[in-house]
N, C-alpha and C. Protein backbone atom coordinates (compact mmCIF):
# COMPACT_ATOMS: atom_id res chain seq x y z
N UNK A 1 7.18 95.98 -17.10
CA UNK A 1 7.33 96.92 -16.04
C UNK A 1 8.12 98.15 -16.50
N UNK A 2 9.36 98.35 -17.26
CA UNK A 2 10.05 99.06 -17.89
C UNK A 2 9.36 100.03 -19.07
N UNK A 3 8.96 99.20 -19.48
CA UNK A 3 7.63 99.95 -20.87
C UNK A 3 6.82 100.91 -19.81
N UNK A 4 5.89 100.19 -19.07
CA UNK A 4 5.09 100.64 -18.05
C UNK A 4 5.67 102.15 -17.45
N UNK A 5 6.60 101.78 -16.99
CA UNK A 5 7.92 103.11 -16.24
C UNK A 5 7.81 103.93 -17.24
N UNK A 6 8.26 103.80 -18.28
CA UNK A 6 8.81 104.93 -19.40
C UNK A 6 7.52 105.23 -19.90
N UNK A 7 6.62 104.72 -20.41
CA UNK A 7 5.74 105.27 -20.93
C UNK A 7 4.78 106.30 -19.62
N UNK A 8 4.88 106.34 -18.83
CA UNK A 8 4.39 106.88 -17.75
C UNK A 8 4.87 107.98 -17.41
N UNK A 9 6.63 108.08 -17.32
CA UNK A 9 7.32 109.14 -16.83
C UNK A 9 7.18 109.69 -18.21
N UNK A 10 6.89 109.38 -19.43
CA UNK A 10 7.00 110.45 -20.49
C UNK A 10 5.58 111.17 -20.81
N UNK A 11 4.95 110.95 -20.33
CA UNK A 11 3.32 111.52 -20.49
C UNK A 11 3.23 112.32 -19.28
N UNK A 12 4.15 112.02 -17.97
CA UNK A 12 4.52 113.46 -17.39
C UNK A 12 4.84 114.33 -17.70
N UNK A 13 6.44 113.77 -18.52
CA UNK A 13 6.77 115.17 -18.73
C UNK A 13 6.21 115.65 -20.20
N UNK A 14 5.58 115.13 -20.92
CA UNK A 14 5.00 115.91 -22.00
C UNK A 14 3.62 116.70 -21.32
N UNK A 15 3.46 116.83 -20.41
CA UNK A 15 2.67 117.79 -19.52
C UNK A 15 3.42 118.98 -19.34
N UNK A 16 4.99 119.45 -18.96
CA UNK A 16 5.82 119.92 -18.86
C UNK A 16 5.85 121.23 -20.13
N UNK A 17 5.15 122.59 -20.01
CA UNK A 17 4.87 123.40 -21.04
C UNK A 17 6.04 124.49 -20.80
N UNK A 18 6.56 125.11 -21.77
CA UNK A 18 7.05 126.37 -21.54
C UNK A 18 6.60 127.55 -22.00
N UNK A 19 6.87 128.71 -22.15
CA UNK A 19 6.24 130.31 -21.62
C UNK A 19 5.47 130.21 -22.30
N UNK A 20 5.32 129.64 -23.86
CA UNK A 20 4.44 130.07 -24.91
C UNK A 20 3.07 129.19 -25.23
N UNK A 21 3.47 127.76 -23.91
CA UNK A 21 2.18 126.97 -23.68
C UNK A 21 2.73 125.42 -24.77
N UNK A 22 3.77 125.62 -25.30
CA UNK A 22 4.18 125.08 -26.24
C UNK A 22 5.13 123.56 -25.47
N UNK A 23 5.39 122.29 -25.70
CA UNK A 23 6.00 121.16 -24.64
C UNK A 23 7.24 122.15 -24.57
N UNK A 24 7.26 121.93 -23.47
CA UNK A 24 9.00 122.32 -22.77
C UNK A 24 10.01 121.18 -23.30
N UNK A 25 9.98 120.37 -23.60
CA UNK A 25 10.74 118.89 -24.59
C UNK A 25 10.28 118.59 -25.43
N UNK A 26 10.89 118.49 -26.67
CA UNK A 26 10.56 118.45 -28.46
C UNK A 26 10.62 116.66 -28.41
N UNK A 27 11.78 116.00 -27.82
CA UNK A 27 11.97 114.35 -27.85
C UNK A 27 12.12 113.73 -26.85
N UNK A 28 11.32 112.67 -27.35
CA UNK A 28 11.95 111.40 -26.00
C UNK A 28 12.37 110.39 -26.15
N UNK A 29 12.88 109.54 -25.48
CA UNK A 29 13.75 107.92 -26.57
C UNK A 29 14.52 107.79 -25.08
N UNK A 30 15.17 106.42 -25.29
CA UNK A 30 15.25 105.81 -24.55
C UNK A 30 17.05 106.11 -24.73
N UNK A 31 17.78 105.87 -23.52
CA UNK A 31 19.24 106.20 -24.11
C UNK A 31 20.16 104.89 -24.04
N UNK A 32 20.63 105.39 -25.30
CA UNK A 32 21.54 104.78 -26.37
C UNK A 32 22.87 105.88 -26.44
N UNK A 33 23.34 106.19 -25.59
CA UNK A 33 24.37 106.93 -26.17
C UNK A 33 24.56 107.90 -27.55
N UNK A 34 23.38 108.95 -27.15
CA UNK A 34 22.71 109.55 -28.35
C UNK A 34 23.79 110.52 -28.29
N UNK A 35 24.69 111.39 -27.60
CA UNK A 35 25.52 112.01 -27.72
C UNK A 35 26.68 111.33 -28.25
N UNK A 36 27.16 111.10 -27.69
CA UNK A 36 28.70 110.28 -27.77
C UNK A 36 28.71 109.91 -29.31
N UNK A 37 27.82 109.36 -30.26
CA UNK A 37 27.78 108.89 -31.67
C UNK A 37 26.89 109.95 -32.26
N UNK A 38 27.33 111.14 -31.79
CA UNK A 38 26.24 112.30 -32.56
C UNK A 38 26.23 112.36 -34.04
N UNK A 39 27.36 111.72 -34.49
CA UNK A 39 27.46 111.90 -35.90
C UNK A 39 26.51 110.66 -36.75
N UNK A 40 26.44 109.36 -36.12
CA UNK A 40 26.05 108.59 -36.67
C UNK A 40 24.67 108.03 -35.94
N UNK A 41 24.31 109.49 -35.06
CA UNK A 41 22.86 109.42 -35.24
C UNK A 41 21.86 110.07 -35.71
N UNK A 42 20.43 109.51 -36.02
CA UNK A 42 19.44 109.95 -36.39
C UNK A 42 19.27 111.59 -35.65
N UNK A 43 19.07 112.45 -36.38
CA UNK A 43 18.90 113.95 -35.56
C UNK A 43 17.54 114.03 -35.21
N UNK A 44 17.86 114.21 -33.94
CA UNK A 44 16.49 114.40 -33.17
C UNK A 44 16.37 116.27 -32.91
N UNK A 45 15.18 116.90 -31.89
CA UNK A 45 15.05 117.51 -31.62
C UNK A 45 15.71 118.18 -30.60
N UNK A 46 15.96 119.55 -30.09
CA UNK A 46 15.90 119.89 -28.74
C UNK A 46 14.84 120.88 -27.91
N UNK A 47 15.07 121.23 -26.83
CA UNK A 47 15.37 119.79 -25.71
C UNK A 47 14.81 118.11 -25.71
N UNK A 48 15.95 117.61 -25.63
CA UNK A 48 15.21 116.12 -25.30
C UNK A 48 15.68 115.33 -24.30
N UNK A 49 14.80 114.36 -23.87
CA UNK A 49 15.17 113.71 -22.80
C UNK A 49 15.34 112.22 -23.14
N UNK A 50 16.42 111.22 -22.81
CA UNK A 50 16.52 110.51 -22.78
C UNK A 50 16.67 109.40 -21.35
N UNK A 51 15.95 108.59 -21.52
CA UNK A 51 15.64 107.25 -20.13
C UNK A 51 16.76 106.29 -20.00
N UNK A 52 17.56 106.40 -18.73
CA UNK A 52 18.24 105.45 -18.79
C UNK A 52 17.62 104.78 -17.65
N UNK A 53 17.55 103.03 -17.61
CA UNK A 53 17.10 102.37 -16.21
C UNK A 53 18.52 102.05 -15.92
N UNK A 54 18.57 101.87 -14.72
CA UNK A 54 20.02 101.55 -13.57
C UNK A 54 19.69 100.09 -13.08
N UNK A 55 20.69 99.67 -12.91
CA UNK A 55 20.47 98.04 -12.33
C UNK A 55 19.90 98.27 -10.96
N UNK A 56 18.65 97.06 -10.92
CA UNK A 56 17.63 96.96 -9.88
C UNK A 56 18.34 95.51 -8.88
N UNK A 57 17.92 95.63 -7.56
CA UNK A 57 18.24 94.47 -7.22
C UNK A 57 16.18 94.05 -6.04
N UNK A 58 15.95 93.70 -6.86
CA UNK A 58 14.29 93.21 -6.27
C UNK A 58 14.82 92.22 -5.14
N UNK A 59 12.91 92.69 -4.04
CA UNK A 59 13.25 91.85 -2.77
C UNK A 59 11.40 91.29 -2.87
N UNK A 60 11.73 89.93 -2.81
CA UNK A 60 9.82 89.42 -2.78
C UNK A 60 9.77 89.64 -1.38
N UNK A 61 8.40 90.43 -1.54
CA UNK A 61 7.47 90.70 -0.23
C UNK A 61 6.67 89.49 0.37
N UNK A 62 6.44 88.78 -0.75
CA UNK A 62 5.79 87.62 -0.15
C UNK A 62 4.67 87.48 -1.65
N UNK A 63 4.57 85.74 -1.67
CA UNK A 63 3.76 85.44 -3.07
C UNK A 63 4.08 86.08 -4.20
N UNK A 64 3.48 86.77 -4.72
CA UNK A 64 3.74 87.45 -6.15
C UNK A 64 4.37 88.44 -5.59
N UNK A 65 4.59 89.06 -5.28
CA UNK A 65 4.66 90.63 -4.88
C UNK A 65 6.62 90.67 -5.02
N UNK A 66 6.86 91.54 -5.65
CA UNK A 66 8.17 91.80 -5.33
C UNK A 66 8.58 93.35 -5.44
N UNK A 67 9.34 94.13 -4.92
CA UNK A 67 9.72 95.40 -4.78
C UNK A 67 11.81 95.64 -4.94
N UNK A 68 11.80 96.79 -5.62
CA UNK A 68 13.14 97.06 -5.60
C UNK A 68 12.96 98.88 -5.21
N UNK A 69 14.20 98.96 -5.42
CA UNK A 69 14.50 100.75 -5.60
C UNK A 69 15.10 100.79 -6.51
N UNK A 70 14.34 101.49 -7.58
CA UNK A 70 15.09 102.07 -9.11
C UNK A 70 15.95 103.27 -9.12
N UNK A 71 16.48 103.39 -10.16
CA UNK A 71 17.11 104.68 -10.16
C UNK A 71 16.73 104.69 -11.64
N UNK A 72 16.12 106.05 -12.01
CA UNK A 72 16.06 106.46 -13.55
C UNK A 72 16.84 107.30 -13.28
N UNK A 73 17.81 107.29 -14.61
CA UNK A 73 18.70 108.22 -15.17
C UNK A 73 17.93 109.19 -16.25
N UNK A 74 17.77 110.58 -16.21
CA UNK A 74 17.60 111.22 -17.20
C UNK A 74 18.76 112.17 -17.76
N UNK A 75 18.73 112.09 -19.08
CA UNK A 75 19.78 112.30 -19.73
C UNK A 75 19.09 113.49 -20.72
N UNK A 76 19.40 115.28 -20.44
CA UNK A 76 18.23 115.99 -20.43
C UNK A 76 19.55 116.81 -21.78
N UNK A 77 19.12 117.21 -22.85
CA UNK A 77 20.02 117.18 -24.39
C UNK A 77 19.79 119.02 -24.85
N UNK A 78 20.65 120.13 -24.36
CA UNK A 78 20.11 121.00 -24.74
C UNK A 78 21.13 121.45 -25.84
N UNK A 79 20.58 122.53 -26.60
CA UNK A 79 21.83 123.22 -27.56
C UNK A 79 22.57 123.79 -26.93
N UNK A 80 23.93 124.23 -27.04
CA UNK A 80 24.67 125.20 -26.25
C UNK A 80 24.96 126.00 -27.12
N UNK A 81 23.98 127.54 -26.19
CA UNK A 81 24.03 128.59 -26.40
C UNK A 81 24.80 130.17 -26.39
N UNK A 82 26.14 129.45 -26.38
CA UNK A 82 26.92 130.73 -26.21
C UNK A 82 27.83 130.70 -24.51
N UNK A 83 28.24 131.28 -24.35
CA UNK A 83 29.10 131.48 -23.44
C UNK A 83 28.06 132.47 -22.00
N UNK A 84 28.55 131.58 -21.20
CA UNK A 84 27.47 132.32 -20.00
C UNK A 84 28.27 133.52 -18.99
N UNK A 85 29.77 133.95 -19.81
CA UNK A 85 30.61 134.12 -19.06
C UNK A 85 29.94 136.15 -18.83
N UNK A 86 30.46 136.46 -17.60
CA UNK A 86 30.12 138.08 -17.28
C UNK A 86 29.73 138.81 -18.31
N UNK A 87 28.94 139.46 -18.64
CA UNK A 87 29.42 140.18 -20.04
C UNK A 87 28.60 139.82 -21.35
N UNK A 88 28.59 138.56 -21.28
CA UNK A 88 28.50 137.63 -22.70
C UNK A 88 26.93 138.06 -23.44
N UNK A 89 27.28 138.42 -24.82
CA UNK A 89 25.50 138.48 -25.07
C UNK A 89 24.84 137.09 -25.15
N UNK A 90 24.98 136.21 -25.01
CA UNK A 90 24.94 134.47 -25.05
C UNK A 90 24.20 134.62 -23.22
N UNK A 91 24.74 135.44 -22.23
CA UNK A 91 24.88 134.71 -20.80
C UNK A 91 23.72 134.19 -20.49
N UNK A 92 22.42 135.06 -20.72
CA UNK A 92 20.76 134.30 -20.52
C UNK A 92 20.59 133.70 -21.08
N UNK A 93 20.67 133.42 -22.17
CA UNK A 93 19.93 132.40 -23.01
C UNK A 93 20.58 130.71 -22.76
N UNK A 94 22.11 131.05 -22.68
CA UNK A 94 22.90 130.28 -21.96
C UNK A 94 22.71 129.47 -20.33
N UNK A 95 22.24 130.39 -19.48
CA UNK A 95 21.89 129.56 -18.29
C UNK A 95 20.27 129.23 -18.41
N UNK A 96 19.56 129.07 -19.04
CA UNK A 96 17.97 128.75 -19.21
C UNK A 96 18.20 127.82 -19.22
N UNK A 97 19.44 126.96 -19.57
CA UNK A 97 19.10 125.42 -19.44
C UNK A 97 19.05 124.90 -17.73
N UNK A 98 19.63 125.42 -17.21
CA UNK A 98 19.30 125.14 -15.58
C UNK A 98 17.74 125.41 -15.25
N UNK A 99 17.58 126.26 -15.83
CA UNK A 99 15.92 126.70 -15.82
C UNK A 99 15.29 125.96 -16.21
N UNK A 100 15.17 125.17 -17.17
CA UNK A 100 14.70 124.06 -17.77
C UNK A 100 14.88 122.54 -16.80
N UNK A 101 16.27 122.39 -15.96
CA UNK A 101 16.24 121.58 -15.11
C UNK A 101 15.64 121.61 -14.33
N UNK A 102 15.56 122.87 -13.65
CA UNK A 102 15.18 123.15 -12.58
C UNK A 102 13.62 122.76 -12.49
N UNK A 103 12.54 123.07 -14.05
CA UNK A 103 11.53 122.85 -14.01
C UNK A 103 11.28 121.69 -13.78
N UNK A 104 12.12 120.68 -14.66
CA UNK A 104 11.96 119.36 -15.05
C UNK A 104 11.79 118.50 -13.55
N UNK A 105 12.94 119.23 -12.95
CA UNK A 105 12.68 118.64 -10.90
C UNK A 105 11.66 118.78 -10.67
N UNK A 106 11.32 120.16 -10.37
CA UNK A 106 9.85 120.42 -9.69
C UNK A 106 8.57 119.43 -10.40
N UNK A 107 8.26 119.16 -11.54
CA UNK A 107 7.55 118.53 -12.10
C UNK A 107 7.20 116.67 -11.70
N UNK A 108 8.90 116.85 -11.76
CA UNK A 108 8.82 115.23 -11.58
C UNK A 108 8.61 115.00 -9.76
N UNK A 109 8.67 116.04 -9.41
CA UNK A 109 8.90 115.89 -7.60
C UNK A 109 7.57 114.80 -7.31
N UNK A 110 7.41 113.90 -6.68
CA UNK A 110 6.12 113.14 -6.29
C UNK A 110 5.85 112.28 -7.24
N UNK A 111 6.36 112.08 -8.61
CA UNK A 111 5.46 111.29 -9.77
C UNK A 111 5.23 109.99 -9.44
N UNK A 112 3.97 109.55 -9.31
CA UNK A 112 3.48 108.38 -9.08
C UNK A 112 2.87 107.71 -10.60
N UNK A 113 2.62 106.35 -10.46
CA UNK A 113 1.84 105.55 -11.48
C UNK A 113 1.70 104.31 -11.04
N UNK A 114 0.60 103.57 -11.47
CA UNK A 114 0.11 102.81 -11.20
C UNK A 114 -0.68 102.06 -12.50
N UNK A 115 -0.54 100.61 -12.74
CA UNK A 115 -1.32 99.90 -13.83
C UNK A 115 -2.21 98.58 -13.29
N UNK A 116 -1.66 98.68 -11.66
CA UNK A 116 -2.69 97.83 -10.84
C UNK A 116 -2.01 96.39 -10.69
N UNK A 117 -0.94 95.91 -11.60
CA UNK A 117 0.03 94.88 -11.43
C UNK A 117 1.65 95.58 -10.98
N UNK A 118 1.99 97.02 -11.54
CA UNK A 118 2.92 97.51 -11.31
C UNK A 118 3.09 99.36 -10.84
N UNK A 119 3.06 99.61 -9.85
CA UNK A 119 3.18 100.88 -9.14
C UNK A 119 4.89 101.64 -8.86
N UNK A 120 4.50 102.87 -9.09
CA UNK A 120 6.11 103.24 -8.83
C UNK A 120 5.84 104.89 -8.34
N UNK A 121 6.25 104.68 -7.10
CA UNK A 121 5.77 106.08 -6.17
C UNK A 121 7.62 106.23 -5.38
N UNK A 122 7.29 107.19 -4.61
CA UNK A 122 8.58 107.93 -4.08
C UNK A 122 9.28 108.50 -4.77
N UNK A 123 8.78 108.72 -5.53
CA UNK A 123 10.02 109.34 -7.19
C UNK A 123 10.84 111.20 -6.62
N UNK A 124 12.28 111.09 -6.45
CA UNK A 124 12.55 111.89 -5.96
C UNK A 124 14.05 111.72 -6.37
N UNK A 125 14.28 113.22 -6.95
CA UNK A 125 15.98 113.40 -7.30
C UNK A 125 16.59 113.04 -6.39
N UNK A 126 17.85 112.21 -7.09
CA UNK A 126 18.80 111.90 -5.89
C UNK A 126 20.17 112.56 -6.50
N UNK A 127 20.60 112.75 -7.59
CA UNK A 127 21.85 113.62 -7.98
C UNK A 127 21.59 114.17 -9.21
N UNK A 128 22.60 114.96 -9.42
CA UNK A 128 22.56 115.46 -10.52
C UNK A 128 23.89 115.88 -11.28
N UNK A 129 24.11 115.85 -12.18
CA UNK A 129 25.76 115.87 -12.97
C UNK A 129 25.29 117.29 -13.86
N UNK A 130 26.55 118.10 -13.75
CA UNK A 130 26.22 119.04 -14.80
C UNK A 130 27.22 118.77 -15.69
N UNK A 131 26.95 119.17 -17.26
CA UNK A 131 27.94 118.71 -18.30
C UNK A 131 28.88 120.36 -18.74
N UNK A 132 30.27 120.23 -18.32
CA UNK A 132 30.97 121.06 -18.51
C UNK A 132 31.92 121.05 -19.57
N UNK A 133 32.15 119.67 -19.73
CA UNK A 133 33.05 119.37 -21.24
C UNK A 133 31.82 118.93 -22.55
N UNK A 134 31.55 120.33 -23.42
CA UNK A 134 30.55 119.79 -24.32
C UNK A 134 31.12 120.58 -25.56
N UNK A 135 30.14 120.33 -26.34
CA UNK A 135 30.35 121.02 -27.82
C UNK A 135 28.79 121.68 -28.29
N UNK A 136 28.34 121.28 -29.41
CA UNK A 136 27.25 122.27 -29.72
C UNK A 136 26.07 121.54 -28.60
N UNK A 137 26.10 120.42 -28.35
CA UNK A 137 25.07 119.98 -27.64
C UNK A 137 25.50 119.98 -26.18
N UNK A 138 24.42 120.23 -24.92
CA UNK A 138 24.76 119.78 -23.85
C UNK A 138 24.43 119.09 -23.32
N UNK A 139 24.66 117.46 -22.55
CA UNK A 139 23.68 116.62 -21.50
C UNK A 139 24.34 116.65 -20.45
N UNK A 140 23.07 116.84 -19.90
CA UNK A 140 23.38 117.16 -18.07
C UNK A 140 22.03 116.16 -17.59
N UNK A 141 22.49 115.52 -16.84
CA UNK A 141 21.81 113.83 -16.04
C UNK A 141 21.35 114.29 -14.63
N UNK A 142 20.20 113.86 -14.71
CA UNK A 142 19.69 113.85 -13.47
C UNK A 142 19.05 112.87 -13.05
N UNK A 143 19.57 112.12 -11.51
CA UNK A 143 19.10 110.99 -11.07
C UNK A 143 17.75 110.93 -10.25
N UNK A 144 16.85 109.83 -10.46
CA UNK A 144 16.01 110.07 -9.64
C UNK A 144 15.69 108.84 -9.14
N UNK A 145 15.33 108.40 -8.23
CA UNK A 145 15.42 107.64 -6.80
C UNK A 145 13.98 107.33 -6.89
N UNK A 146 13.47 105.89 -7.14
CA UNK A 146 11.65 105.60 -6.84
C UNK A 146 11.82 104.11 -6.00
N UNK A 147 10.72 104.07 -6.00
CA UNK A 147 9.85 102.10 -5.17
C UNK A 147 9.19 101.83 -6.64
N UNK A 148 9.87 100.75 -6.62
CA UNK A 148 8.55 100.05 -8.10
C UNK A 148 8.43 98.96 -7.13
N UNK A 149 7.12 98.45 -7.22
CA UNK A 149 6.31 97.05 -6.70
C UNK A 149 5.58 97.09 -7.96
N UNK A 150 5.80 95.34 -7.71
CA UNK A 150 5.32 94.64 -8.99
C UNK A 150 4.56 93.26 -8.47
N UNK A 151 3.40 92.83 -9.33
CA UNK A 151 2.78 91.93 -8.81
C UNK A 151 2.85 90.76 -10.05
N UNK A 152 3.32 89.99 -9.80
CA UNK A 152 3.56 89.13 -10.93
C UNK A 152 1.81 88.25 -11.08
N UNK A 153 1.69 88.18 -12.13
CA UNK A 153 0.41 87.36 -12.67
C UNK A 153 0.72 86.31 -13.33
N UNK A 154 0.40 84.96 -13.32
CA UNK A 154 0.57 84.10 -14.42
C UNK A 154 -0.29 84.08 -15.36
N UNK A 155 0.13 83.90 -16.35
CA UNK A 155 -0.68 83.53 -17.91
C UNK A 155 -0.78 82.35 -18.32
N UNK A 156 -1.51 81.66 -18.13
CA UNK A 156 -2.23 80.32 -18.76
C UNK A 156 -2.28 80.48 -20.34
C-alpha cells in the first residue's frame, strides 16, 4: 500500500514542469533525514522532494475492507539563494521557492489513485512549516491530509 502511495504521488509530481517545460523536481526518495546528515549523504539533486508516511491508525469497514486517514509529509529540498531581504540582488530568485510550493499545492490539490485493491482520494494540504533556520540548503514540509482504503486479498 505504501509502495503503491509513493509510487503514485511521484508520477504526479514528475508531471509538475517548470517555465522551460523541463520537471519542476530533479529527485525523489523517500525521507531519511537527508538534510540533517548532509555531509554523509549521497548528493542528490535540486529541487527534491522527499516522502515521509505519518503513523496511520486503520478502521475495518467490514470483511476485507479497511480505511485510515494518512498524512504524507513532503519534505520539499531547495538551494538557498541569497538573501530575500529589501534591496537584495538574491531577493527573486530567493522567494521562487514559495513559488515552487505554491505550484507543488495546486498540483497535488485533488490527487487521487487507485490499483483496485488500494485507493487514496481526498488528498488535500493540511499544514505547512517554512524552514527559517537553514544553511546552503532549504526544507520546508508540507502536510497533506488523504483516505487510503484498502482491500485486503488473500494469497493461497
Amino acid at each position: 500500500m505504501r509502495s503503491f502511495i509513493y509510487t503514485s504521488l511521484m508520477e504526479r509530481l514528475k508531471q509538475l514542469k517548470d517555465e522551460s517545460g523541463e520537471p519542476a523536481l530533479k529527485h525523489y526518495d523517500l525521507w531519511n533525514e537527508q538534510v540533517e546528515f548532509i555531509e554523509q549523504e549521497a548528493p542528490f539533486p535540486t529541487p527534491a522532494v522527499f516522502v515521509e508516511f505519518r503513523p496511520m491508525q486503520w478502521t475495518t469497514l467490514g470483511g476485507p475492507v479497511q480505511q485510515a486517514d494518512l498524512t504524507v509529509r513532503l519534505h520539499i529540498v531547495t538551494p538557498w539563494q541569497g538573501s530575500a531581504a529589501d534591496g537584495s540582488i538574491y531577493r527573486e530568485q530567493s522567494l521562487r521557492r514559495f513559488d515552487l510550493l505554491d505550484r507543488i499545492d495546486d498540483h497535488l490539490w485533488d490527487f487521487a489513485a487507485s490499483d483496485g485493491t488500494c485507493s487514496v482520494f481526498l488528498f488535500r494540504r493540511s499544514a505547512s512549516h517554512t524552514n527559517h533556520n537553514h544553511e546552503e540548503l532549504v526544507e520546508d514540509v508540507t502536510d497533506y491530509t488523504c483516505r487510503v482504503s484498502q482491500q485486503h486479498i488473500k494469497k493461497v
